[in-house]
N, C-alpha and C. Protein backbone atom coordinates (compact mmCIF):
# COMPACT_ATOMS: atom_id res chain seq x y z
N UNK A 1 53.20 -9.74 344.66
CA UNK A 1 52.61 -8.66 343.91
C UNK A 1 52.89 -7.37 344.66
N UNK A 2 53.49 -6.44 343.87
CA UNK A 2 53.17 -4.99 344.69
C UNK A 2 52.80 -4.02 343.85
N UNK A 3 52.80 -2.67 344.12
CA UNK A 3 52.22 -1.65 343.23
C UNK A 3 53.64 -0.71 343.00
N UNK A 4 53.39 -0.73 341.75
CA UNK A 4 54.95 0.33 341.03
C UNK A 4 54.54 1.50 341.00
N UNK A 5 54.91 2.26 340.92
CA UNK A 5 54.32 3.59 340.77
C UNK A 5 55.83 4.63 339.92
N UNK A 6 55.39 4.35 338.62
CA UNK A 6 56.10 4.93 337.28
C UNK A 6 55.73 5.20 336.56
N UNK A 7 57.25 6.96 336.24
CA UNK A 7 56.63 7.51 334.89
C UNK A 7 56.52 6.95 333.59
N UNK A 8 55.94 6.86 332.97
CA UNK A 8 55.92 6.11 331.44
C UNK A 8 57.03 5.82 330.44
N UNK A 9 58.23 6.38 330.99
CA UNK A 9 59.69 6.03 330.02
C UNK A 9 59.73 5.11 331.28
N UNK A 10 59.90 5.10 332.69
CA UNK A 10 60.05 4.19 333.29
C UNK A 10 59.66 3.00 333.43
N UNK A 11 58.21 3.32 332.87
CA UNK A 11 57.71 1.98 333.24
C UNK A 11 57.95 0.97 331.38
N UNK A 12 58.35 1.40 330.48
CA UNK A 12 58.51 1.00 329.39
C UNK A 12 59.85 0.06 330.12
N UNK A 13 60.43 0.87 330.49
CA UNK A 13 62.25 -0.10 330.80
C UNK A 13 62.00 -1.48 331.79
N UNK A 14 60.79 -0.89 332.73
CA UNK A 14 60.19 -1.94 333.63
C UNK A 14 60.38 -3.20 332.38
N UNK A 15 59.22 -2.44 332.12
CA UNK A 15 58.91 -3.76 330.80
C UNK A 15 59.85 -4.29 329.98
N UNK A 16 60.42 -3.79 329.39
CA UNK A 16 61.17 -4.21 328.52
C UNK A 16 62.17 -5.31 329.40
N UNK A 17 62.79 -4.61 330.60
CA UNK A 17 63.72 -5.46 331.76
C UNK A 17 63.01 -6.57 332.00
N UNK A 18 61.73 -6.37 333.02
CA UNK A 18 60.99 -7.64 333.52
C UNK A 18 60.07 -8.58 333.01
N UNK A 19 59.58 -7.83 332.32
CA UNK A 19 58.40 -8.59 331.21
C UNK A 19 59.59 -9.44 330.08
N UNK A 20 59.70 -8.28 329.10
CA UNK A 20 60.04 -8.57 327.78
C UNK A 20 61.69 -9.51 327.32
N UNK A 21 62.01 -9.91 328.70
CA UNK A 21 63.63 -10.01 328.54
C UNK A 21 64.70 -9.40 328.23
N UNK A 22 64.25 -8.54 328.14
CA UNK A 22 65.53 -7.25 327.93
C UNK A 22 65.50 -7.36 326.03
N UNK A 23 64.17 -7.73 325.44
CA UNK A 23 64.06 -7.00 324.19
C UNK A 23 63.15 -6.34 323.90
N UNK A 24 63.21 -5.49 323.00
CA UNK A 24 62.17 -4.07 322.54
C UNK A 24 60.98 -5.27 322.34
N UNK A 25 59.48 -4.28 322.09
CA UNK A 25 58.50 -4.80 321.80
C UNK A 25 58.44 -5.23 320.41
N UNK A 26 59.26 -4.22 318.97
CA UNK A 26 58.98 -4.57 317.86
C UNK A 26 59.87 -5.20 317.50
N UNK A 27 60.72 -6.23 318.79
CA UNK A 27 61.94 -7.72 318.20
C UNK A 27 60.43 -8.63 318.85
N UNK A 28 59.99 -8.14 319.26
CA UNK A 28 59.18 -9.47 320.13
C UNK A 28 57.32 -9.26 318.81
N UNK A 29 57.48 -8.58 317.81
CA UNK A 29 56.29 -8.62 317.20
C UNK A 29 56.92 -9.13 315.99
N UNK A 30 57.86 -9.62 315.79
CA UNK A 30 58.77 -9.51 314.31
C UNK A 30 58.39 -10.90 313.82
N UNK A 31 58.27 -11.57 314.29
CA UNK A 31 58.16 -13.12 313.79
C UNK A 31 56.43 -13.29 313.72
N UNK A 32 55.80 -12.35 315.33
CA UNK A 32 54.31 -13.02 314.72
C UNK A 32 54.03 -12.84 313.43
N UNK A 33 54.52 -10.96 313.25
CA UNK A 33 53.61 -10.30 311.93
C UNK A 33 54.18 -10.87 311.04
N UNK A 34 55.48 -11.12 310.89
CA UNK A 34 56.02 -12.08 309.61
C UNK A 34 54.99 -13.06 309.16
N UNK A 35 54.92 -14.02 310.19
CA UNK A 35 53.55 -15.16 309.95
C UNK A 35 52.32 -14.93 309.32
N UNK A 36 51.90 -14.00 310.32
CA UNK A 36 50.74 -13.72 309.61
C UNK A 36 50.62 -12.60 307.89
N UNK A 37 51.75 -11.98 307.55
CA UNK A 37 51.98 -11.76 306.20
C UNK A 37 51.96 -12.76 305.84
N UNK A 38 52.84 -13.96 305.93
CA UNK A 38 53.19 -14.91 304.93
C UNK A 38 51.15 -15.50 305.09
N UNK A 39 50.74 -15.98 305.78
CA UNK A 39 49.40 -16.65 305.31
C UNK A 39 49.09 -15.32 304.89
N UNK A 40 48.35 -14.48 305.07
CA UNK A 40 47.45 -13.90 304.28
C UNK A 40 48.01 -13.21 302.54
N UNK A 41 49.50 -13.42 302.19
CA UNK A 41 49.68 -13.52 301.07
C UNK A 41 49.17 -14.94 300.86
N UNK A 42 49.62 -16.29 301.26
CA UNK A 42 48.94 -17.29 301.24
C UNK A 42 47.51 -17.63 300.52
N UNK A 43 46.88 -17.15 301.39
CA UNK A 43 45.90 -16.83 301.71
C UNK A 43 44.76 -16.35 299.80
N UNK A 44 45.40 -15.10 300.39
CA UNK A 44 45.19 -14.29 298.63
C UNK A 44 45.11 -14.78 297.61
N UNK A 45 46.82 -15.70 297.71
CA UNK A 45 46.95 -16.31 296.11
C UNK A 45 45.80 -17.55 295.91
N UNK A 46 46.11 -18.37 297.18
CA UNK A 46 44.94 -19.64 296.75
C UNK A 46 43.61 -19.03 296.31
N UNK A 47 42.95 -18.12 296.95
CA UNK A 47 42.02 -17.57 296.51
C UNK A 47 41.52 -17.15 295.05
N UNK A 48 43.13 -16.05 294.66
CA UNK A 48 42.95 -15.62 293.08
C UNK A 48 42.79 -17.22 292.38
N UNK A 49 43.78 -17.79 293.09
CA UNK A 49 43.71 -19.40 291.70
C UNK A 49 42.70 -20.14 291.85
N UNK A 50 41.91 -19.84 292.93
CA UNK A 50 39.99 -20.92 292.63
C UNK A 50 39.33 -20.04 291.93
N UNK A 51 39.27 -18.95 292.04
CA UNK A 51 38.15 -18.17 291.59
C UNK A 51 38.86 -18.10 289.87
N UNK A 52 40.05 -18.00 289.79
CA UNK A 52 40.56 -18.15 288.08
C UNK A 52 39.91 -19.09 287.58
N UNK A 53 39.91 -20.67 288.48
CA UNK A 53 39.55 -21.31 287.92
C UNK A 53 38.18 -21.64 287.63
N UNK A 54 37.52 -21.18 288.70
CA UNK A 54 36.15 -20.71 288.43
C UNK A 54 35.36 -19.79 287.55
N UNK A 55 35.98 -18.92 286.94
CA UNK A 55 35.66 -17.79 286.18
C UNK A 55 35.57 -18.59 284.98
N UNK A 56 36.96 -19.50 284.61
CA UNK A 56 37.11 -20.30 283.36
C UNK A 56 36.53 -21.17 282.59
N UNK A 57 35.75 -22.36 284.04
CA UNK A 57 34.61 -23.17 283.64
C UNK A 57 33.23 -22.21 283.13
N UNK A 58 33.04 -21.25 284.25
CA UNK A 58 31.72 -20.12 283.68
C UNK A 58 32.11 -19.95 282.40
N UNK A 59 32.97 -19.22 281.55
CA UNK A 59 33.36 -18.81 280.63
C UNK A 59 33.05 -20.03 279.74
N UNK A 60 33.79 -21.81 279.89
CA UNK A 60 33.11 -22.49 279.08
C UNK A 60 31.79 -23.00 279.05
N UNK A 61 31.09 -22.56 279.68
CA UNK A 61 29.48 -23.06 279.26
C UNK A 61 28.92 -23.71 280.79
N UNK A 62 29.81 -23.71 282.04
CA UNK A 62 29.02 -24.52 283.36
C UNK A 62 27.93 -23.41 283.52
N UNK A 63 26.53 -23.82 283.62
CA UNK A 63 25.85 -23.30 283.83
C UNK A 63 25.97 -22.43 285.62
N UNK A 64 25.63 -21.54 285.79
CA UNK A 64 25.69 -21.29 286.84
C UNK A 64 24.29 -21.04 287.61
N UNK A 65 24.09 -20.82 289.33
CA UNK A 65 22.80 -20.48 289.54
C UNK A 65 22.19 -19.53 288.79
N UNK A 66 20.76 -19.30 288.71
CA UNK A 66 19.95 -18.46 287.87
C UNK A 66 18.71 -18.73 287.24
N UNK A 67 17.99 -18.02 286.54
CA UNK A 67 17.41 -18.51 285.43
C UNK A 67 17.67 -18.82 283.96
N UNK A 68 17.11 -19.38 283.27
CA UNK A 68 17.46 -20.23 282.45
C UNK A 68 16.46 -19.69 281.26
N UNK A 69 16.98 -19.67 280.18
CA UNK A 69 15.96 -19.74 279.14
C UNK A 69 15.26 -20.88 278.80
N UNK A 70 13.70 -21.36 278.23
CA UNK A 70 13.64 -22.54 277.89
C UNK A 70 12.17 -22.05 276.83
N UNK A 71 11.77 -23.02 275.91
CA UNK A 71 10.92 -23.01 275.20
C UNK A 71 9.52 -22.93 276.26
N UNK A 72 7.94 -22.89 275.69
CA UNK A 72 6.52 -23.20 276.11
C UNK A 72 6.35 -24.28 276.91
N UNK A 73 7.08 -25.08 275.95
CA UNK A 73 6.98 -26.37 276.13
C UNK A 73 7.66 -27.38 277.31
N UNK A 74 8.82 -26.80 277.20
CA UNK A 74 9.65 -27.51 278.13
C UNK A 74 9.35 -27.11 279.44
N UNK A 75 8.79 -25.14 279.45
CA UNK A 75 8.41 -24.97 280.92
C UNK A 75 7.09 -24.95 281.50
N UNK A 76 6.28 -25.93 280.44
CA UNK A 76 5.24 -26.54 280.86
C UNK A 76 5.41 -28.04 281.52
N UNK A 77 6.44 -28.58 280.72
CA UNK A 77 6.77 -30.24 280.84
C UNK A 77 7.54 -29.87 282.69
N UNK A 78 8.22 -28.98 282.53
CA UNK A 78 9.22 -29.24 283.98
C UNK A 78 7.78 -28.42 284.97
N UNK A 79 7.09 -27.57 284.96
CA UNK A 79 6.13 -27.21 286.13
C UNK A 79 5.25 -28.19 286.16
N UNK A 80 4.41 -28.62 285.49
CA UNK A 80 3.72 -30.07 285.95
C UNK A 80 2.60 -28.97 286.30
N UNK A 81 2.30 -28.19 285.84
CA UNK A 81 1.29 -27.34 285.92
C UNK A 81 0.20 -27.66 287.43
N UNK A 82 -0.41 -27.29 288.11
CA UNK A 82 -1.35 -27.39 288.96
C UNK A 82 -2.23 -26.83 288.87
N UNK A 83 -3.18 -26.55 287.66
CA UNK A 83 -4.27 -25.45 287.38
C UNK A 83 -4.01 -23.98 287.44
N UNK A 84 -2.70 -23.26 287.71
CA UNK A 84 -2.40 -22.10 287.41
C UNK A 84 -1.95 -21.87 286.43
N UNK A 85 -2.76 -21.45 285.63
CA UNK A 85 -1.98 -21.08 283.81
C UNK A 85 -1.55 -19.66 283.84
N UNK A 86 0.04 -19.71 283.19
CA UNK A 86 0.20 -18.71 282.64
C UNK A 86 0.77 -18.30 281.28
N UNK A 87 0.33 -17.35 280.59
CA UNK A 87 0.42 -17.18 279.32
C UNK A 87 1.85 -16.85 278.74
N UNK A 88 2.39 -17.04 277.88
CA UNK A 88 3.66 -17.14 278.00
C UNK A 88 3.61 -17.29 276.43
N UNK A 89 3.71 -15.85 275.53
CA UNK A 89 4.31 -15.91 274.49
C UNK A 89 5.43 -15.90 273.58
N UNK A 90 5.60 -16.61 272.54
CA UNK A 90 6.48 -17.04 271.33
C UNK A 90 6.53 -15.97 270.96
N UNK A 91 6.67 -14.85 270.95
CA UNK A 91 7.14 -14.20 269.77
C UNK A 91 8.50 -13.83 268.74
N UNK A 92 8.14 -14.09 267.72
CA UNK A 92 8.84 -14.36 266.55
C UNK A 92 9.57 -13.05 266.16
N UNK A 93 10.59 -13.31 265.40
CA UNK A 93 11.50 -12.22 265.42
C UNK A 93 11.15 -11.98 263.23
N UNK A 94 10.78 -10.89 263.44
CA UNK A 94 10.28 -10.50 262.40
C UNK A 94 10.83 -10.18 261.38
N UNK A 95 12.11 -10.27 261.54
CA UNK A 95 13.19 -9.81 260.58
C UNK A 95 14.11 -11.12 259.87
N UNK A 96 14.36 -11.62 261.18
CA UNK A 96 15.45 -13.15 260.97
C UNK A 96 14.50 -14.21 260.40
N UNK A 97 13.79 -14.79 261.18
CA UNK A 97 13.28 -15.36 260.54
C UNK A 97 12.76 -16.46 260.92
């Protein structure tokens, strides 16, 4: 180990000579960043094509998380009530029918 003591074009050639093998830094970044373009296009597309396909089932009728509409009745039958009543009106559409 010793201590270099260089100006900054110098010490780039250092590098490039002793470190880098006698190639520039952006021959020696060329293949990572390639890689990592290719996955994160990768990446992207698988993504757009689950969520396509996800959008599609929503679109035919898979229910998704949420609430739900349901009659008096049914959301009396599914709470199983425990002595907390709550009122919960029918109202009728006055026009239709």
């Amino acid at each position: 180990m010793r201590r270099l003591s260089l100006k900054p074009r110098a010490f780039g050639v250092w590098l490039e000579q002793y470190i880098y093998g006698g190639r520039r830094l952006a021959a020696l970044r060329h293949w990572p960043l390639t890689g990592f373009g290719i996955c994160v296009i990768g990446f992207v597309a698988t993504g757009a094509f689950l969520d396509h396909t996800n959008n599609k089932q929503a679109r035919n009728g898979r229910l998704l998380r949420g609430p739900e509409l349901i009659s008096r009745s049914r959301f009396n039958w599914r709470a199983r009530g425990d002595d907390l009543r709550l009122r919960l009106d029918n109202f009728r559409n006055p026009i239709g029918g």
